[in-house]
PDB file of N, CA and C in Angstrom:
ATOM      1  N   UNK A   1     -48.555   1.373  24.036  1.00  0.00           N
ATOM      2  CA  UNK A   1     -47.406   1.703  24.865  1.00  0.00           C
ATOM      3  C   UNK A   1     -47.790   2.806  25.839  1.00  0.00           C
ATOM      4  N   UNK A   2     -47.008   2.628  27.304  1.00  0.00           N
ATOM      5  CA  UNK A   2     -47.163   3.620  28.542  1.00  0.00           C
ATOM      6  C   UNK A   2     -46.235   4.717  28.247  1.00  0.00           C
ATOM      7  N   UNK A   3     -46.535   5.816  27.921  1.00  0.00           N
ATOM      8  CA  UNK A   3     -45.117   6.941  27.915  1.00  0.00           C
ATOM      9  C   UNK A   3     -45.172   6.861  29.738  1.00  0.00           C
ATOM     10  N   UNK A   4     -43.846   7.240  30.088  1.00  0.00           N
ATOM     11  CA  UNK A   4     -44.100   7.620  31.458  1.00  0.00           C
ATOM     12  C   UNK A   4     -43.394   8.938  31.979  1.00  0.00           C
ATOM     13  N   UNK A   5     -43.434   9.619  32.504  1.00  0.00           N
ATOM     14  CA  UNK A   5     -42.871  10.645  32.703  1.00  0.00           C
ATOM     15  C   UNK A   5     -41.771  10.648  33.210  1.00  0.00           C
ATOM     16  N   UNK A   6     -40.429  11.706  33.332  1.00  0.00           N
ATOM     17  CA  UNK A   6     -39.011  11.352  33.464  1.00  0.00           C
ATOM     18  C   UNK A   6     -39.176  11.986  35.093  1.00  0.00           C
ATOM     19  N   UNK A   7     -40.018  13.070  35.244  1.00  0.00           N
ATOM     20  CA  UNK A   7     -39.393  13.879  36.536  1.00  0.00           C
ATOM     21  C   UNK A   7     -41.328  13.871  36.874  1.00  0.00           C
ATOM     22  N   UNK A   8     -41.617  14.088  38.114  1.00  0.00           N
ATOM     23  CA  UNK A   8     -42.753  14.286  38.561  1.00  0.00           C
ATOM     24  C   UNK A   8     -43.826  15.246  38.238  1.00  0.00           C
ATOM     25  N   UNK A   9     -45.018  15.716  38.290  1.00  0.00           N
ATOM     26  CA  UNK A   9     -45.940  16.386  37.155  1.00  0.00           C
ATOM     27  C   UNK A   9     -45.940  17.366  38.205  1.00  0.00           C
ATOM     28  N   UNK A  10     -46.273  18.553  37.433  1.00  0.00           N
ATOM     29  CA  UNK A  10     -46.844  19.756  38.323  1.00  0.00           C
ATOM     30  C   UNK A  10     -45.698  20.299  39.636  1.00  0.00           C
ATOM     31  N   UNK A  11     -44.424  19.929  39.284  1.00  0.00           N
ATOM     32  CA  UNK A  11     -43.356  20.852  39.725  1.00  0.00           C
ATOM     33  C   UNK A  11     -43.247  20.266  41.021  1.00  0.00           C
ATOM     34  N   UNK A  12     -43.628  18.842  41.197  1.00  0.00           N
ATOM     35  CA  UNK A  12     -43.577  17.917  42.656  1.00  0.00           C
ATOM     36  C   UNK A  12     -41.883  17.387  42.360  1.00  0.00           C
ATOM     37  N   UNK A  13     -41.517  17.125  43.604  1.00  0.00           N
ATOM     38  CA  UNK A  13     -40.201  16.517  43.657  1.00  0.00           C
ATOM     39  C   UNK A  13     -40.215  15.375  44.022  1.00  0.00           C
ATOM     40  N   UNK A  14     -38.900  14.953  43.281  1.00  0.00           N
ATOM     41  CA  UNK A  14     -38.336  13.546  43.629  1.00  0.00           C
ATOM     42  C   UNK A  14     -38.758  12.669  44.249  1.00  0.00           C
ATOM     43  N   UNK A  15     -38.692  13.077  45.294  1.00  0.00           N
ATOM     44  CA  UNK A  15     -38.315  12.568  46.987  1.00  0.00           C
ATOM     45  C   UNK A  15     -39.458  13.406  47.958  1.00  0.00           C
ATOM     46  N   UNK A  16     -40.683  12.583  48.426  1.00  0.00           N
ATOM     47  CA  UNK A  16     -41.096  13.029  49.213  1.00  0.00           C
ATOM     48  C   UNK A  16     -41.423  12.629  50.241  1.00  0.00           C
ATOM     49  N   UNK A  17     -41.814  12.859  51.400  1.00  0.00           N
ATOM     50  CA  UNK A  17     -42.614  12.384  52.930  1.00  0.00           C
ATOM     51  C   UNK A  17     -43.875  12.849  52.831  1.00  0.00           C
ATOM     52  N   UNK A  18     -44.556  12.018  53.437  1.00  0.00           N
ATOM     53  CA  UNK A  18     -46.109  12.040  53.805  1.00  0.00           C
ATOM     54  C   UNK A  18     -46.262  11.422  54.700  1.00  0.00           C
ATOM     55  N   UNK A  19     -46.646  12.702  55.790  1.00  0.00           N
ATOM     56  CA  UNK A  19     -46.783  12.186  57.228  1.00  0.00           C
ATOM     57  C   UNK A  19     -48.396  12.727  57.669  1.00  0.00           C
ATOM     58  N   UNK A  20     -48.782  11.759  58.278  1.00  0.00           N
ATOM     59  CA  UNK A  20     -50.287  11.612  59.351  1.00  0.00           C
ATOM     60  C   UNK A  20     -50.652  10.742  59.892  1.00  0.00           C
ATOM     61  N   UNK A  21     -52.011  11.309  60.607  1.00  0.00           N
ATOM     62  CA  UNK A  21     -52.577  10.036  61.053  1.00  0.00           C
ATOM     63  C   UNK A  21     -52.745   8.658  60.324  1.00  0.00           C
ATOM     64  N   UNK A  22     -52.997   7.652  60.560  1.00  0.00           N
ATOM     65  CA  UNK A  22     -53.135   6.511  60.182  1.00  0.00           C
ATOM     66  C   UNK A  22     -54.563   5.860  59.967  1.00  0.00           C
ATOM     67  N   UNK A  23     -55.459   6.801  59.209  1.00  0.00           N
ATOM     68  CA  UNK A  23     -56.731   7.070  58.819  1.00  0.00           C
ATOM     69  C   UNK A  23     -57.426   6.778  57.448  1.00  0.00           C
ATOM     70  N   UNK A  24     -58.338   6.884  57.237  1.00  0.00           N
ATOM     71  CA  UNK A  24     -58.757   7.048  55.820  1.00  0.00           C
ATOM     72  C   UNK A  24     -58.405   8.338  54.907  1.00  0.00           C
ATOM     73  N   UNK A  25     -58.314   9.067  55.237  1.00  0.00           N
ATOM     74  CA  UNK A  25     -57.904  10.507  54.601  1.00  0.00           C
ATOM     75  C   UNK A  25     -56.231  10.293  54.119  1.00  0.00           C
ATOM     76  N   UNK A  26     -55.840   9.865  54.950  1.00  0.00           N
ATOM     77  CA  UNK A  26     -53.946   9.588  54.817  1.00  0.00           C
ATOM     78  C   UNK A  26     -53.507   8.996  53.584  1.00  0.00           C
ATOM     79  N   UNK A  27     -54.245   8.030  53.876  1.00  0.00           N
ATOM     80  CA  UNK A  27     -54.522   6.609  53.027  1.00  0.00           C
ATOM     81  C   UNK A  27     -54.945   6.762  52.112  1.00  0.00           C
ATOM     82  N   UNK A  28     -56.038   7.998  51.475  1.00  0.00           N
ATOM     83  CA  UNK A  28     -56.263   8.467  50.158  1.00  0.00           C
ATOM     84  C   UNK A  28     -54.848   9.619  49.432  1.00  0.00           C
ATOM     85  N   UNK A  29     -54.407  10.015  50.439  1.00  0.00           N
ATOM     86  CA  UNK A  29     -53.338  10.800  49.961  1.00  0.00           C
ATOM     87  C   UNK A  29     -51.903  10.106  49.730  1.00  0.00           C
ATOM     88  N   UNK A  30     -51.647   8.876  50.001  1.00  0.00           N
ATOM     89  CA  UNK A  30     -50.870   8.076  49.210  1.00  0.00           C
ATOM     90  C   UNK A  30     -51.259   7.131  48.513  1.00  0.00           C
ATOM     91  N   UNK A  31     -52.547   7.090  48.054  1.00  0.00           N
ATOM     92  CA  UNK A  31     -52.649   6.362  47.338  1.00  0.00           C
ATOM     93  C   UNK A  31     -52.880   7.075  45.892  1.00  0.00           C
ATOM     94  N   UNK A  32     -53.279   8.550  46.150  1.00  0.00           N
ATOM     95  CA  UNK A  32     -52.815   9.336  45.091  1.00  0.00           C
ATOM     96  C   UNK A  32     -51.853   9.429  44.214  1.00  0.00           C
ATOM     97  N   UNK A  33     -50.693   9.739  45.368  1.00  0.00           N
ATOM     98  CA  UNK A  33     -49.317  10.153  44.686  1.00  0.00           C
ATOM     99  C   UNK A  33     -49.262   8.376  44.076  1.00  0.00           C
ATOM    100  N   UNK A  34     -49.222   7.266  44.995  1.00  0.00           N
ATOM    101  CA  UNK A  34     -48.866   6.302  44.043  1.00  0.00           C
ATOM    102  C   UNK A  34     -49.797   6.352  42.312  1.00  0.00           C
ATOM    103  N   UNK A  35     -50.604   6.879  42.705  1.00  0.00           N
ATOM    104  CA  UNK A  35     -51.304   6.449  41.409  1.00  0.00           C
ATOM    105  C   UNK A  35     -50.448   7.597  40.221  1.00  0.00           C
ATOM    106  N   UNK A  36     -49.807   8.504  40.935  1.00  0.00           N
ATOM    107  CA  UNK A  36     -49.283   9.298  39.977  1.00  0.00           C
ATOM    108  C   UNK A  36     -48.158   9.044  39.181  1.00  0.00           C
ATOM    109  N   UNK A  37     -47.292   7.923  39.900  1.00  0.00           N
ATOM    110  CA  UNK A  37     -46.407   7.154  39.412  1.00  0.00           C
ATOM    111  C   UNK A  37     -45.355   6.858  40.553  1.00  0.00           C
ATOM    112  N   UNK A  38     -45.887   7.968  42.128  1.00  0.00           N
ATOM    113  CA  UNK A  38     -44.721   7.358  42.930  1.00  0.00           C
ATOM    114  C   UNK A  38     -44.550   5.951  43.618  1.00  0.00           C
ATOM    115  N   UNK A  39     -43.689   5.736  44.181  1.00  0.00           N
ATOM    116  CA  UNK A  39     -43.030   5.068  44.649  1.00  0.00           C
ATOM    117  C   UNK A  39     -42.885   4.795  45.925  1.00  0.00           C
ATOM    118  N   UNK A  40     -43.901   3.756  47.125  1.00  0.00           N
ATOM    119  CA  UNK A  40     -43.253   3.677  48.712  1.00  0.00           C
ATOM    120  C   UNK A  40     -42.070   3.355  48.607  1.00  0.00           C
ATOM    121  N   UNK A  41     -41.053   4.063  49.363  1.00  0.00           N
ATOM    122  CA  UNK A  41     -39.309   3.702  49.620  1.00  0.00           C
ATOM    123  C   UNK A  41     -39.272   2.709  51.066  1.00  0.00           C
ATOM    124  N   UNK A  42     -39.505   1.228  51.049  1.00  0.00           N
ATOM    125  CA  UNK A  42     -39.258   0.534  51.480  1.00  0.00           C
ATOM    126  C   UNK A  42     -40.399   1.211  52.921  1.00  0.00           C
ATOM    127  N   UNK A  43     -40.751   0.794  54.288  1.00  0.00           N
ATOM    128  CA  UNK A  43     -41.462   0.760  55.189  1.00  0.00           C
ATOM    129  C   UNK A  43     -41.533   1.668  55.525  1.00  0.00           C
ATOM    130  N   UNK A  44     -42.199   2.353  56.280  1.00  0.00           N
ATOM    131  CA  UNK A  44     -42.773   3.728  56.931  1.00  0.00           C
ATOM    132  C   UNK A  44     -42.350   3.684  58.425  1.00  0.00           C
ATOM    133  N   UNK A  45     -41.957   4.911  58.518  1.00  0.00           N
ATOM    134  CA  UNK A  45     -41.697   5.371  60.106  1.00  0.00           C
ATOM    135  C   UNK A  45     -43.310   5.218  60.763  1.00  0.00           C
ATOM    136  N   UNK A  46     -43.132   5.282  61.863  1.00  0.00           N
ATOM    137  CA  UNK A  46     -44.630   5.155  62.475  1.00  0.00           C
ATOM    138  C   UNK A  46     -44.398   5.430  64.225  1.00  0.00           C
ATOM    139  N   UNK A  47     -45.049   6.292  64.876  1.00  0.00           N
ATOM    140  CA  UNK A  47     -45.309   6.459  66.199  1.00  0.00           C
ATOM    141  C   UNK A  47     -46.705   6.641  66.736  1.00  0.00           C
ATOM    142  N   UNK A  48     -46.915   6.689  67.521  1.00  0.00           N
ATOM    143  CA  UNK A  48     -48.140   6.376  67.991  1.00  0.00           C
ATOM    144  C   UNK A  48     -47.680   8.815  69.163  1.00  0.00           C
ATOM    145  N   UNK A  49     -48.648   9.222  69.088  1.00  0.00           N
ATOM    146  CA  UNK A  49     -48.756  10.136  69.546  1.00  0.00           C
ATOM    147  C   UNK A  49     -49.421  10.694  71.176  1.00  0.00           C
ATOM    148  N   UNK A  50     -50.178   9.470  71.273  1.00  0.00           N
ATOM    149  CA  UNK A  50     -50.857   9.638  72.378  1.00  0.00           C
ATOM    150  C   UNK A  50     -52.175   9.861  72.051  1.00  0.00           C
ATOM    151  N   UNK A  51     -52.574   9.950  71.175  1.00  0.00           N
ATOM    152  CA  UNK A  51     -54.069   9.418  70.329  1.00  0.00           C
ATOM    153  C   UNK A  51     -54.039   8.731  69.350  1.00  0.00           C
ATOM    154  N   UNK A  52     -53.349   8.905  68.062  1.00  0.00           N
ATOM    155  CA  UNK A  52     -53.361   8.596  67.036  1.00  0.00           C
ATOM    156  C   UNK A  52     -52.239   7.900  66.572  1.00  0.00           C
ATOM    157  N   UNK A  53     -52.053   6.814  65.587  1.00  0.00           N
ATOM    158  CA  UNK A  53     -50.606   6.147  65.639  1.00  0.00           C
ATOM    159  C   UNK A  53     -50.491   6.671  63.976  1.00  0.00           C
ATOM    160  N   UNK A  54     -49.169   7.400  63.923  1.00  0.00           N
ATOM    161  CA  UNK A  54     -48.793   8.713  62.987  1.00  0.00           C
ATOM    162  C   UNK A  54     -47.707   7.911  61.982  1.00  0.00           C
ATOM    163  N   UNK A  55     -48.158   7.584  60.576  1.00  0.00           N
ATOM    164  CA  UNK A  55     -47.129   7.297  60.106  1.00  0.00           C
ATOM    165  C   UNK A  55     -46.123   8.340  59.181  1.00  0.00           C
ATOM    166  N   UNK A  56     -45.350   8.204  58.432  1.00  0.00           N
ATOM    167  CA  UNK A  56     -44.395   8.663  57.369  1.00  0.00           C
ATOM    168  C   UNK A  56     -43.898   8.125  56.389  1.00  0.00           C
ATOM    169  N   UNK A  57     -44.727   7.367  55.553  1.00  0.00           N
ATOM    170  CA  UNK A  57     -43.923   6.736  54.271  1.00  0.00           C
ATOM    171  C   UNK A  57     -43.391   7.831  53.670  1.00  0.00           C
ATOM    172  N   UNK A  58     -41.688   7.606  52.921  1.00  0.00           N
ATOM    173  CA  UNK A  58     -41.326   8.294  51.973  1.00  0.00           C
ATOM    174  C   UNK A  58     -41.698   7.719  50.781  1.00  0.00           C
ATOM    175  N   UNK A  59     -41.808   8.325  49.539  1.00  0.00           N
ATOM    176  CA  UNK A  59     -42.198   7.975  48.422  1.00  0.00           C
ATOM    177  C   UNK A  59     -41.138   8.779  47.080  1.00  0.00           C
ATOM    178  N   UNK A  60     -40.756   7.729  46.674  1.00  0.00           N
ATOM    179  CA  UNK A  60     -39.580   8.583  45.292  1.00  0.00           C
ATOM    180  C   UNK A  60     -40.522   8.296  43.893  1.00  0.00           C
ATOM    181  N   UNK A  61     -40.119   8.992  43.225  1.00  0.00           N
ATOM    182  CA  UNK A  61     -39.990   8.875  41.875  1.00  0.00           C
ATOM    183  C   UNK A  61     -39.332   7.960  40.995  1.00  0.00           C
ATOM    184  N   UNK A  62     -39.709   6.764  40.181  1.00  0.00           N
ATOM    185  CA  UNK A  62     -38.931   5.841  39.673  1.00  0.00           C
ATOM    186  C   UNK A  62     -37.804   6.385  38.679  1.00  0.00           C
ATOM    187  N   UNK A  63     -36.790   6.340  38.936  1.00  0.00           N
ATOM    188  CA  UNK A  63     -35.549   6.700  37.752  1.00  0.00           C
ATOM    189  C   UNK A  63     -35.918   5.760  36.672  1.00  0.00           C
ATOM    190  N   UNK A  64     -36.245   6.629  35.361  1.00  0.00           N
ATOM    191  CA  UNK A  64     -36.843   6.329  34.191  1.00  0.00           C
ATOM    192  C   UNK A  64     -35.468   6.336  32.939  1.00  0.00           C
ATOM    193  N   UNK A  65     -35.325   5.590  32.077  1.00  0.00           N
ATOM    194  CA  UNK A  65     -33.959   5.397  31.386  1.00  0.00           C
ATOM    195  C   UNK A  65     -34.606   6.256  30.563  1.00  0.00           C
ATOM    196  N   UNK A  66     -33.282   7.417  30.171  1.00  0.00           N
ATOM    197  CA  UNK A  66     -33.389   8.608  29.390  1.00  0.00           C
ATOM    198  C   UNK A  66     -33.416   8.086  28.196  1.00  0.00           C
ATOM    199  N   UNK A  67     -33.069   7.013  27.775  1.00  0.00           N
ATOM    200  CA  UNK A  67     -33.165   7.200  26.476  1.00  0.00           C
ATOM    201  C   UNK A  67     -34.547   6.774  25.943  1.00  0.00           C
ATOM    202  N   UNK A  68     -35.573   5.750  26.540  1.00  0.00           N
ATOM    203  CA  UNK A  68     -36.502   5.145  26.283  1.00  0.00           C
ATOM    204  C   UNK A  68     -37.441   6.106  26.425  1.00  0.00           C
ATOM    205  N   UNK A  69     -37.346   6.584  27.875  1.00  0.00           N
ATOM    206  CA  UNK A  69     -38.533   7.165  28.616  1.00  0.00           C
ATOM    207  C   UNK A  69     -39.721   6.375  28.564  1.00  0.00           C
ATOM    208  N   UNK A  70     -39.677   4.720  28.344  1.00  0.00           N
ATOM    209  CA  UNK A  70     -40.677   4.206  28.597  1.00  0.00           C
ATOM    210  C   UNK A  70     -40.461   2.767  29.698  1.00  0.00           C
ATOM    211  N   UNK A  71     -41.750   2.827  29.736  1.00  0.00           N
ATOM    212  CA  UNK A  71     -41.389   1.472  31.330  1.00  0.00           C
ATOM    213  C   UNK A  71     -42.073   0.416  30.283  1.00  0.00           C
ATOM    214  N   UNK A  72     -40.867  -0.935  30.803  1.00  0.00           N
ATOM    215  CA  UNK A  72     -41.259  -2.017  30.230  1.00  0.00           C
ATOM    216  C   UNK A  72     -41.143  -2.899  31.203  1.00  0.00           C
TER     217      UNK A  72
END
């Protein structure tokens, strides 16, 4: 069995944004937090800057049932 955690590790919140370039570096930094257990919240904002095309996925935390605290 997966225990999973109820609230995010290391005093991270809920609900976050992660905004940058549209790079390899970016792209390791959400693929982090997903690996931590977050969550992309549906499509990413995205503009283009005049060099670089800049995205913003938000990413939540899955609401975990208190009583289980486990994902099935």
């Amino acid at each position: 069995m997966l225990l999973l955690l109820s609230t995010p590790p290391d005093g991270l919140p809920v609900y976050r944004i992660l905004t940058g370039p549209d790079d390899a570096s970016f792209c390791q930094r959400v693929s982090e937090a997903t690996g931590l257990g977050y969550e992309v919240h549906e499509g990413p904002a995205v503009t283009f800057n005049g060099e670089s095309v800049i995205v913003a996925p938000a990413l939540v935390w899955p609401a975990r049932s208190r009583e289980s605290g486990l994902h099935q």
